[in-house]
PDB file of N, CA and C in Angstrom:
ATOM      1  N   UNK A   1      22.276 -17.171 -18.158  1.00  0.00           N
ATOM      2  CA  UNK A   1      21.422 -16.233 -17.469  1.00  0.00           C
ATOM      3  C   UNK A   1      22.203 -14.951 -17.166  1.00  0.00           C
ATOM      4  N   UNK A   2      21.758 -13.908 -17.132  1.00  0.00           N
ATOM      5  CA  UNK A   2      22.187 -12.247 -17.105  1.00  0.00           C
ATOM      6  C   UNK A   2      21.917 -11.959 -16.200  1.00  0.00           C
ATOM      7  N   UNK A   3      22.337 -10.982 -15.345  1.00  0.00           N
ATOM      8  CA  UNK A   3      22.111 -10.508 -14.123  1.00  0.00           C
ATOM      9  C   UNK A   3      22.165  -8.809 -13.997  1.00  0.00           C
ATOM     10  N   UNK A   4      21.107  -8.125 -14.223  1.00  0.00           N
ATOM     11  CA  UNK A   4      20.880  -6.851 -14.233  1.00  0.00           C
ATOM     12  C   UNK A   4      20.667  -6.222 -12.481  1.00  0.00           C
ATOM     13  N   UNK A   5      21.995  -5.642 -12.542  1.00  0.00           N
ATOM     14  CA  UNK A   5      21.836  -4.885 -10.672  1.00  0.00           C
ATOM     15  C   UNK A   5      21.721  -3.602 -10.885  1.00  0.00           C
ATOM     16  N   UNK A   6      20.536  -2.455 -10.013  1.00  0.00           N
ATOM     17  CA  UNK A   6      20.468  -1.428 -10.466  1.00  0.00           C
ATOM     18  C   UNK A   6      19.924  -1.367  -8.783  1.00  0.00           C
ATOM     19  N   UNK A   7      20.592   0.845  -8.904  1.00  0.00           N
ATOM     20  CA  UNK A   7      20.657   0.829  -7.266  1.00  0.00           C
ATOM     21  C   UNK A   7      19.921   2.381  -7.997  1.00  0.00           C
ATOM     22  N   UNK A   8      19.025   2.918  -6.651  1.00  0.00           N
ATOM     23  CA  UNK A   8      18.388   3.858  -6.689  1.00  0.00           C
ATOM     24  C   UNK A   8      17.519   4.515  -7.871  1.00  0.00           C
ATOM     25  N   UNK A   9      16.366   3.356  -7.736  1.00  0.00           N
ATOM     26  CA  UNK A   9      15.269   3.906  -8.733  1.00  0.00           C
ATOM     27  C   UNK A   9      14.350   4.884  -8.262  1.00  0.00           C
ATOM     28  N   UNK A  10      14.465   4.722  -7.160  1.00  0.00           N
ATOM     29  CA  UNK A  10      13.904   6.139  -6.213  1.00  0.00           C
ATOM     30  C   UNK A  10      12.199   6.461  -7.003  1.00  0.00           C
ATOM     31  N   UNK A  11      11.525   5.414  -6.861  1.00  0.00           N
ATOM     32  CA  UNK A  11      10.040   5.495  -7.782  1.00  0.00           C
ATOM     33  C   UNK A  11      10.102   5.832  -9.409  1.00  0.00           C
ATOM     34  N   UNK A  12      11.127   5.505 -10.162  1.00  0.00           N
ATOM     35  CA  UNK A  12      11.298   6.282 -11.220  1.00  0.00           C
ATOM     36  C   UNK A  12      10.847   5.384 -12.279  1.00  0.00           C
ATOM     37  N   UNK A  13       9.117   4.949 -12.359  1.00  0.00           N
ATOM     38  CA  UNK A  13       8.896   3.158 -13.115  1.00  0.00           C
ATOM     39  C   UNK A  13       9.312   3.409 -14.357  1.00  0.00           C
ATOM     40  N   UNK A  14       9.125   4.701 -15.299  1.00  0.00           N
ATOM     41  CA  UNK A  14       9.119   4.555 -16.764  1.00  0.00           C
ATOM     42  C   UNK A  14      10.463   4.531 -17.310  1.00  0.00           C
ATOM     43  N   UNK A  15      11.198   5.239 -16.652  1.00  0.00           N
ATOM     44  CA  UNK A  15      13.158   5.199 -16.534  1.00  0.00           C
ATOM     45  C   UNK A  15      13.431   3.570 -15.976  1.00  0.00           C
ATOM     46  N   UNK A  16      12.829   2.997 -15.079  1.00  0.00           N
ATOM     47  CA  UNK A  16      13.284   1.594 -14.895  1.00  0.00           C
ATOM     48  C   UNK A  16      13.021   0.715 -16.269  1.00  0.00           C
ATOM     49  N   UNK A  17      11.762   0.729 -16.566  1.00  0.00           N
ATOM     50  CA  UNK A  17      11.325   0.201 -17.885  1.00  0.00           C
ATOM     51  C   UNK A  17      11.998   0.235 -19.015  1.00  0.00           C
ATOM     52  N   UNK A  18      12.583   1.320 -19.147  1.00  0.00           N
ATOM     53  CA  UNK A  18      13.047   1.852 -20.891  1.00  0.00           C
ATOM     54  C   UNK A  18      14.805   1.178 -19.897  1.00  0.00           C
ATOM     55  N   UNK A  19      15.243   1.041 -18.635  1.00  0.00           N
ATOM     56  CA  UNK A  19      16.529   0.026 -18.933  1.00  0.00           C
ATOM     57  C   UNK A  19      16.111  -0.977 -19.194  1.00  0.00           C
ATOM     58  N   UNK A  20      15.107  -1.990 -18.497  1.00  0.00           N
ATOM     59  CA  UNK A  20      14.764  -2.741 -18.799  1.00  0.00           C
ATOM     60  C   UNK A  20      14.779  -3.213 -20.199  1.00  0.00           C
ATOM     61  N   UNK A  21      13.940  -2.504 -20.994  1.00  0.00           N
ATOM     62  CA  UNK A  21      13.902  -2.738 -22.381  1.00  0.00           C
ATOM     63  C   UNK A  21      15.488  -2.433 -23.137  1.00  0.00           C
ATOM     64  N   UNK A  22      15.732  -1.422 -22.954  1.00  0.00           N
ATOM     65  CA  UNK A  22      17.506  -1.420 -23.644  1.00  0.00           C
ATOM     66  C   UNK A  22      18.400  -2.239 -23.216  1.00  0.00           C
ATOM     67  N   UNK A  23      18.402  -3.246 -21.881  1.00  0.00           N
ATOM     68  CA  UNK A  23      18.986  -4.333 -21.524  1.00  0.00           C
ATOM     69  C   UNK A  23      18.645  -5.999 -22.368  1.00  0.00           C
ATOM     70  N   UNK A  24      17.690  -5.208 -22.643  1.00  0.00           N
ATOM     71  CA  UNK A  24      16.937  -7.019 -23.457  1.00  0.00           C
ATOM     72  C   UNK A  24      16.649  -8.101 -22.616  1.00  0.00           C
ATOM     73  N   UNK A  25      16.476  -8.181 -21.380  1.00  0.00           N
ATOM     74  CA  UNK A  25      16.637  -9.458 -20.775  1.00  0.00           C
ATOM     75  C   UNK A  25      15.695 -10.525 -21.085  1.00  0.00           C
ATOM     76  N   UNK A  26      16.306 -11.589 -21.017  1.00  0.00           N
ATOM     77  CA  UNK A  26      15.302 -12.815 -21.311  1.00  0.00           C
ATOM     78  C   UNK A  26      14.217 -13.339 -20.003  1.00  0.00           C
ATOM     79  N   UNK A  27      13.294 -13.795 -20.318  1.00  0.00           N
ATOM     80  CA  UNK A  27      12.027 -14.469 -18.809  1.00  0.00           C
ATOM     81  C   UNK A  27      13.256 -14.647 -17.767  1.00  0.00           C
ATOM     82  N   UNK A  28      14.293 -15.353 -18.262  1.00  0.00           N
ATOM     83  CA  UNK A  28      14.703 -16.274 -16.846  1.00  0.00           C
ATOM     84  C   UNK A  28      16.107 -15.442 -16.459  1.00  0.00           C
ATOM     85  N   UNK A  29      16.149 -14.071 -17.028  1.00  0.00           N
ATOM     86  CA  UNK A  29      17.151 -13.508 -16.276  1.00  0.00           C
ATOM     87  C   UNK A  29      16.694 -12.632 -15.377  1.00  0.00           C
ATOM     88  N   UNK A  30      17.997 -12.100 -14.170  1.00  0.00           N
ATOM     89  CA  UNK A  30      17.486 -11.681 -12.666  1.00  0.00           C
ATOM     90  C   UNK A  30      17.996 -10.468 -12.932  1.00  0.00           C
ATOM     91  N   UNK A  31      17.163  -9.570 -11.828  1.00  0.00           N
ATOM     92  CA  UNK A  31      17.042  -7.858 -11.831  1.00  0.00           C
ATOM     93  C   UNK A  31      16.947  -8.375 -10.509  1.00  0.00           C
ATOM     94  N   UNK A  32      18.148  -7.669  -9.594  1.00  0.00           N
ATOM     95  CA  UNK A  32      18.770  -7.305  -8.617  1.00  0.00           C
ATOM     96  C   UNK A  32      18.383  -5.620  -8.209  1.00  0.00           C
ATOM     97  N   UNK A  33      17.815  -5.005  -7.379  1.00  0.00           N
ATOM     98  CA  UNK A  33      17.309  -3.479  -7.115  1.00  0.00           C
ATOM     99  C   UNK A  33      18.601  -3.473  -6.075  1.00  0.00           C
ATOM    100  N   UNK A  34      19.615  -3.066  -5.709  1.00  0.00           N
ATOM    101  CA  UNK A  34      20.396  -2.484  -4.267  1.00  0.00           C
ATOM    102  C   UNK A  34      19.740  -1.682  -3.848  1.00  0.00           C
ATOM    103  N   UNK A  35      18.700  -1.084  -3.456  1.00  0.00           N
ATOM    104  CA  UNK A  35      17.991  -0.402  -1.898  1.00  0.00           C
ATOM    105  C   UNK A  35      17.394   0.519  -2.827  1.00  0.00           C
ATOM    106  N   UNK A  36      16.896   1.332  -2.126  1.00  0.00           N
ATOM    107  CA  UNK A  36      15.736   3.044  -2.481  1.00  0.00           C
ATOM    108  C   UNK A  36      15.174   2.391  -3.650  1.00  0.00           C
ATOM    109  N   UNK A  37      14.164   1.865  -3.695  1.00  0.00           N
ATOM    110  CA  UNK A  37      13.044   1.773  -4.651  1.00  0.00           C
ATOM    111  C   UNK A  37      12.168   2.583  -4.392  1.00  0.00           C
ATOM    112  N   UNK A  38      12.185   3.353  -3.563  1.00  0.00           N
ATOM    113  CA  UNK A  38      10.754   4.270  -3.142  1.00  0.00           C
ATOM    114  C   UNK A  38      11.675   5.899  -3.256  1.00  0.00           C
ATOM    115  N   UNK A  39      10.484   7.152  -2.934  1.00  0.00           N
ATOM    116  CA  UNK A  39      10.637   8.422  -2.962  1.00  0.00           C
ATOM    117  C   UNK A  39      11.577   9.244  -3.946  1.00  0.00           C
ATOM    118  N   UNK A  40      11.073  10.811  -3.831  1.00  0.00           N
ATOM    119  CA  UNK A  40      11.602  10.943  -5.056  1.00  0.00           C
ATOM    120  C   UNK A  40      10.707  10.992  -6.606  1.00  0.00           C
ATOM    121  N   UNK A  41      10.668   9.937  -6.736  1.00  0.00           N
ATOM    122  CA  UNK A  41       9.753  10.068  -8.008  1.00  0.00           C
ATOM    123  C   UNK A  41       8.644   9.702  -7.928  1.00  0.00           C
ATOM    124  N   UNK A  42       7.667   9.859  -9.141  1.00  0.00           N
ATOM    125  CA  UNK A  42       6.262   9.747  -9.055  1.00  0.00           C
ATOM    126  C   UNK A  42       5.372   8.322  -9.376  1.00  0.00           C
ATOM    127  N   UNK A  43       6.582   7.436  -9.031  1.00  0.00           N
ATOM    128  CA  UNK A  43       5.800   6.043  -9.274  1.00  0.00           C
ATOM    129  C   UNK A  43       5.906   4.939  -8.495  1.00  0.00           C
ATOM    130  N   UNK A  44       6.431   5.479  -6.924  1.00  0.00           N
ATOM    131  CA  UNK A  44       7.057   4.515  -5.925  1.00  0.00           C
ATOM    132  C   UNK A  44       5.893   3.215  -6.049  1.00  0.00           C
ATOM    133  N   UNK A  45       5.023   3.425  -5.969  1.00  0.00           N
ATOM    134  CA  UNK A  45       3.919   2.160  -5.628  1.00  0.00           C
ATOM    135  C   UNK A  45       3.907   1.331  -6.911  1.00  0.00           C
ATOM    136  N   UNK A  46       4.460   1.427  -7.773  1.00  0.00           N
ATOM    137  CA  UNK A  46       4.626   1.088  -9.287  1.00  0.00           C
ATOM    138  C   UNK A  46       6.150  -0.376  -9.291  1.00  0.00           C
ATOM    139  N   UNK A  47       7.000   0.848  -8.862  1.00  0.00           N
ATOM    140  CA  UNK A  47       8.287   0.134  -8.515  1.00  0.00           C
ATOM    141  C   UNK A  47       8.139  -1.245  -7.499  1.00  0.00           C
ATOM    142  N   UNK A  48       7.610  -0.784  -6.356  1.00  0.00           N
ATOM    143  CA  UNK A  48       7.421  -1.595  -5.231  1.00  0.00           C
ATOM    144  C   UNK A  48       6.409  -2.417  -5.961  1.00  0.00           C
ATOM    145  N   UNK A  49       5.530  -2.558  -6.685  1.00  0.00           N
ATOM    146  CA  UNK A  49       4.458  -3.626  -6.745  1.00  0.00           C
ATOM    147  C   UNK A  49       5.585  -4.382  -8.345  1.00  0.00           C
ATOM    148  N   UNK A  50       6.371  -3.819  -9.064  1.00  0.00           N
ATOM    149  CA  UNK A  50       6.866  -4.500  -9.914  1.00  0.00           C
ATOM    150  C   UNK A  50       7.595  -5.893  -9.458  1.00  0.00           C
ATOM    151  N   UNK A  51       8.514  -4.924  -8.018  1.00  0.00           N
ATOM    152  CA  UNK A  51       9.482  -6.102  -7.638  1.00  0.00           C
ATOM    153  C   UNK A  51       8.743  -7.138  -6.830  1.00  0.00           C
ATOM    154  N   UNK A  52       7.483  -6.854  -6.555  1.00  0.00           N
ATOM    155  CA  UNK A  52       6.888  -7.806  -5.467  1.00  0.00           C
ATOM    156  C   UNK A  52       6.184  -9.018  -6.583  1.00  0.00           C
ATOM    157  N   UNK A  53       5.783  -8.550  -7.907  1.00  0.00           N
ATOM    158  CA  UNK A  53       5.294  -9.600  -8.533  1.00  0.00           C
ATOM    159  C   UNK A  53       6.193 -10.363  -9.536  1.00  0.00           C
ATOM    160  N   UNK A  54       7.121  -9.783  -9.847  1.00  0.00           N
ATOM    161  CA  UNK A  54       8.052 -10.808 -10.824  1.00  0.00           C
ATOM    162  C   UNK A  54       9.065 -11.389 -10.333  1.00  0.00           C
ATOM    163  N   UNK A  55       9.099 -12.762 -10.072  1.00  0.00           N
ATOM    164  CA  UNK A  55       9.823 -13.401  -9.550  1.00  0.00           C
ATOM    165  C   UNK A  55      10.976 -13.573  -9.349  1.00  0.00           C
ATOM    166  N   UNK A  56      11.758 -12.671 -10.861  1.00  0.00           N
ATOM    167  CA  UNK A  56      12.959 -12.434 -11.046  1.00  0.00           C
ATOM    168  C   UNK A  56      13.659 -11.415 -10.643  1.00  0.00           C
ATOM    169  N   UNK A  57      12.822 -10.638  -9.768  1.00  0.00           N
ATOM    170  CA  UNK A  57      13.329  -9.273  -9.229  1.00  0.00           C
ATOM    171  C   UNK A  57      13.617  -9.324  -7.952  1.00  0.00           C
ATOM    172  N   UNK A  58      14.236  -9.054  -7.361  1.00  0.00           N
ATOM    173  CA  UNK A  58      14.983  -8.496  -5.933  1.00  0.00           C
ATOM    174  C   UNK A  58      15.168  -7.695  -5.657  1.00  0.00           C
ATOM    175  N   UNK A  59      15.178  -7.261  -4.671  1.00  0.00           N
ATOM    176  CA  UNK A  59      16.001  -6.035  -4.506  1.00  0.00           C
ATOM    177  C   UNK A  59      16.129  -6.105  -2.365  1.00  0.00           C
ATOM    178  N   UNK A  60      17.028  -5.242  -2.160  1.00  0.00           N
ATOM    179  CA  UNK A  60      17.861  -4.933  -0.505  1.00  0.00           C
ATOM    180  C   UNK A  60      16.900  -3.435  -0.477  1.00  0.00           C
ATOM    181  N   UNK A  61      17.111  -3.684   0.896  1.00  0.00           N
ATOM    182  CA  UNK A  61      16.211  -2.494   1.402  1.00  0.00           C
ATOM    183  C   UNK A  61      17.565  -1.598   1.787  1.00  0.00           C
ATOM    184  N   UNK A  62      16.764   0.014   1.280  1.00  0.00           N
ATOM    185  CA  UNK A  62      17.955   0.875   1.471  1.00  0.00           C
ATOM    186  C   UNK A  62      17.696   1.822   2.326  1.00  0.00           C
ATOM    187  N   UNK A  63      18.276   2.998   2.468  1.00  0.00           N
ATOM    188  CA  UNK A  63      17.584   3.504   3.310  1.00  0.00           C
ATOM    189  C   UNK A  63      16.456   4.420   3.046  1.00  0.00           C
ATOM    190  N   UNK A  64      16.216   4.563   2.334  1.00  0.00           N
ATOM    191  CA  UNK A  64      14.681   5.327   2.250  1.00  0.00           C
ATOM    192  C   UNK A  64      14.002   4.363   2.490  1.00  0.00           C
ATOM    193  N   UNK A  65      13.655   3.291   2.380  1.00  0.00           N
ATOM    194  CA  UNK A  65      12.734   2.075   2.941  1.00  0.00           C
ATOM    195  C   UNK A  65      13.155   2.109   4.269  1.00  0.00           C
ATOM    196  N   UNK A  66      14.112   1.896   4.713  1.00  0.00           N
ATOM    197  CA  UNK A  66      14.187   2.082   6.407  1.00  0.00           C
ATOM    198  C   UNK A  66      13.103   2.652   6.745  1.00  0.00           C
ATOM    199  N   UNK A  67      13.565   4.386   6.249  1.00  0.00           N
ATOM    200  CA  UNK A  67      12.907   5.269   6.587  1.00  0.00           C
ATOM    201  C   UNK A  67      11.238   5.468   7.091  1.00  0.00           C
ATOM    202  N   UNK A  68      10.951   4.808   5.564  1.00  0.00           N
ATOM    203  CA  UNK A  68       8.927   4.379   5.448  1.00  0.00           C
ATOM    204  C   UNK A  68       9.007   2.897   6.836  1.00  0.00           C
ATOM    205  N   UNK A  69       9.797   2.277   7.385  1.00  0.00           N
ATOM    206  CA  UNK A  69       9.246   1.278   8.357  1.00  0.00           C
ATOM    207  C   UNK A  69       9.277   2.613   9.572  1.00  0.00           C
ATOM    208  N   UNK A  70      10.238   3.321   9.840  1.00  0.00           N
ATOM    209  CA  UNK A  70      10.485   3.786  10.903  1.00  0.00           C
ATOM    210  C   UNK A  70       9.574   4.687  11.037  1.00  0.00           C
ATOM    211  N   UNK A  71       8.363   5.306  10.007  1.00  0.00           N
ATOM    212  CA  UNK A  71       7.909   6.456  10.192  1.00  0.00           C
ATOM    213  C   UNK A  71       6.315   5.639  10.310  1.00  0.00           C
ATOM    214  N   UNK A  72       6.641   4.240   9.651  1.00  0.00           N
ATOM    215  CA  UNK A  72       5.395   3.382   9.771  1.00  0.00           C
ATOM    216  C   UNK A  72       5.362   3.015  11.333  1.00  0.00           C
ATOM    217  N   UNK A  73       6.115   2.543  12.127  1.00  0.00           N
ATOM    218  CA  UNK A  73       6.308   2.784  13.705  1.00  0.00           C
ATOM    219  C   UNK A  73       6.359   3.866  14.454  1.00  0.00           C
ATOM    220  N   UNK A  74       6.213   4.489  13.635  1.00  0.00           N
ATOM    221  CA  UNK A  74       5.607   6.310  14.728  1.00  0.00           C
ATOM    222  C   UNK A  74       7.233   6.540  15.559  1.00  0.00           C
ATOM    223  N   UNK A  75       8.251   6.290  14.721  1.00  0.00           N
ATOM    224  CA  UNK A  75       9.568   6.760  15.145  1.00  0.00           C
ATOM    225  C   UNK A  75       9.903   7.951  14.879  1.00  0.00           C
ATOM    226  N   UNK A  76       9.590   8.015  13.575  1.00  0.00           N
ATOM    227  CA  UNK A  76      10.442   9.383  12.888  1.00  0.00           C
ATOM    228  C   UNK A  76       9.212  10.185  12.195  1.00  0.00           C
ATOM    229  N   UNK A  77       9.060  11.528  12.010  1.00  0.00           N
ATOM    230  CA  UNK A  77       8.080  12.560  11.326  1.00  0.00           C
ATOM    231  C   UNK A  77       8.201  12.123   9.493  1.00  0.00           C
ATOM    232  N   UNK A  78       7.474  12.547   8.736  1.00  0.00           N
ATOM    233  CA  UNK A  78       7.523  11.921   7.478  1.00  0.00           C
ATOM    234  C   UNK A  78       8.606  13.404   7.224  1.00  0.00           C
ATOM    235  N   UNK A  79       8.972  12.719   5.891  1.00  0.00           N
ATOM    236  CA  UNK A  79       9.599  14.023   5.068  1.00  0.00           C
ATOM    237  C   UNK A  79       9.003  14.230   3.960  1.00  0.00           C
ATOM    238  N   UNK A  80       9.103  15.259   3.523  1.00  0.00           N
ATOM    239  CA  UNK A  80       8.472  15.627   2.430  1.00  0.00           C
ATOM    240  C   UNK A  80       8.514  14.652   1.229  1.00  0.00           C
ATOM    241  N   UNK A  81       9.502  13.944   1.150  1.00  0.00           N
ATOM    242  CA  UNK A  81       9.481  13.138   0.036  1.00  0.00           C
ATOM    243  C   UNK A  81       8.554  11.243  -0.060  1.00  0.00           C
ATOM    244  N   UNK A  82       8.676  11.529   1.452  1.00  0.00           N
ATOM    245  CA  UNK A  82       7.862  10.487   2.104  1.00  0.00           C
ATOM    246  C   UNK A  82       6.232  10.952   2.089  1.00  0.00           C
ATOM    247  N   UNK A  83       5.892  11.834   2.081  1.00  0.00           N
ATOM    248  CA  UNK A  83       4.720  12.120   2.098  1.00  0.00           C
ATOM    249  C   UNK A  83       4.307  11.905   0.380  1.00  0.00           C
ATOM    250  N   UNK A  84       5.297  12.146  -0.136  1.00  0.00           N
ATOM    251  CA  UNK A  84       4.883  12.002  -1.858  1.00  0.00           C
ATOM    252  C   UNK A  84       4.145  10.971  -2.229  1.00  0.00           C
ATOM    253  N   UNK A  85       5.698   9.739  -1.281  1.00  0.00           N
ATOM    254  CA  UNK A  85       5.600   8.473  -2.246  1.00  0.00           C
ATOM    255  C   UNK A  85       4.306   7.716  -1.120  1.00  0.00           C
TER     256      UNK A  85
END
């Protein structure tokens, strides 16, 4: 089994995809995300619904996800990039 770790896709689904595909991975190998799956690019809800349905995906919350809980608790003002994604 292979273990693909990738940090700051920052919503970027069609750039995640084409590693994906140039990595080759097989069904039963794991994709590891290290944090920022969101903002930034134009496909955060893409990213986030990838890792939530394939079983083989993970990923750590980074801080731009902080960010979306803290602004989801009426802590912090959005930022512009938060308003994107």
């Amino acid at each position: 089994m292979k273990r693909l770790i990738v940090g700051d896709i920052h919503g970027c689904f069609d750039e995640l995809l084409a590693l994906l595909d140039r990595a080759a991975l097989a069904a039963e190998d794991e994709i590891i995300a290290l944090g920022d799956l969101v903002d930034r690019g134009p496909a955060s809800p893409r990213v986030v619904d990838f890792f939530q349905r394939r079983s083989n995906a993970r990923s750590l919350m980074g801080n731009h996800e902080w960010k979306h809980l803290l602004l989801r608790r009426d802590r912090i003002d959005p930022a512009p990039s938060q308003e994107l994604a």
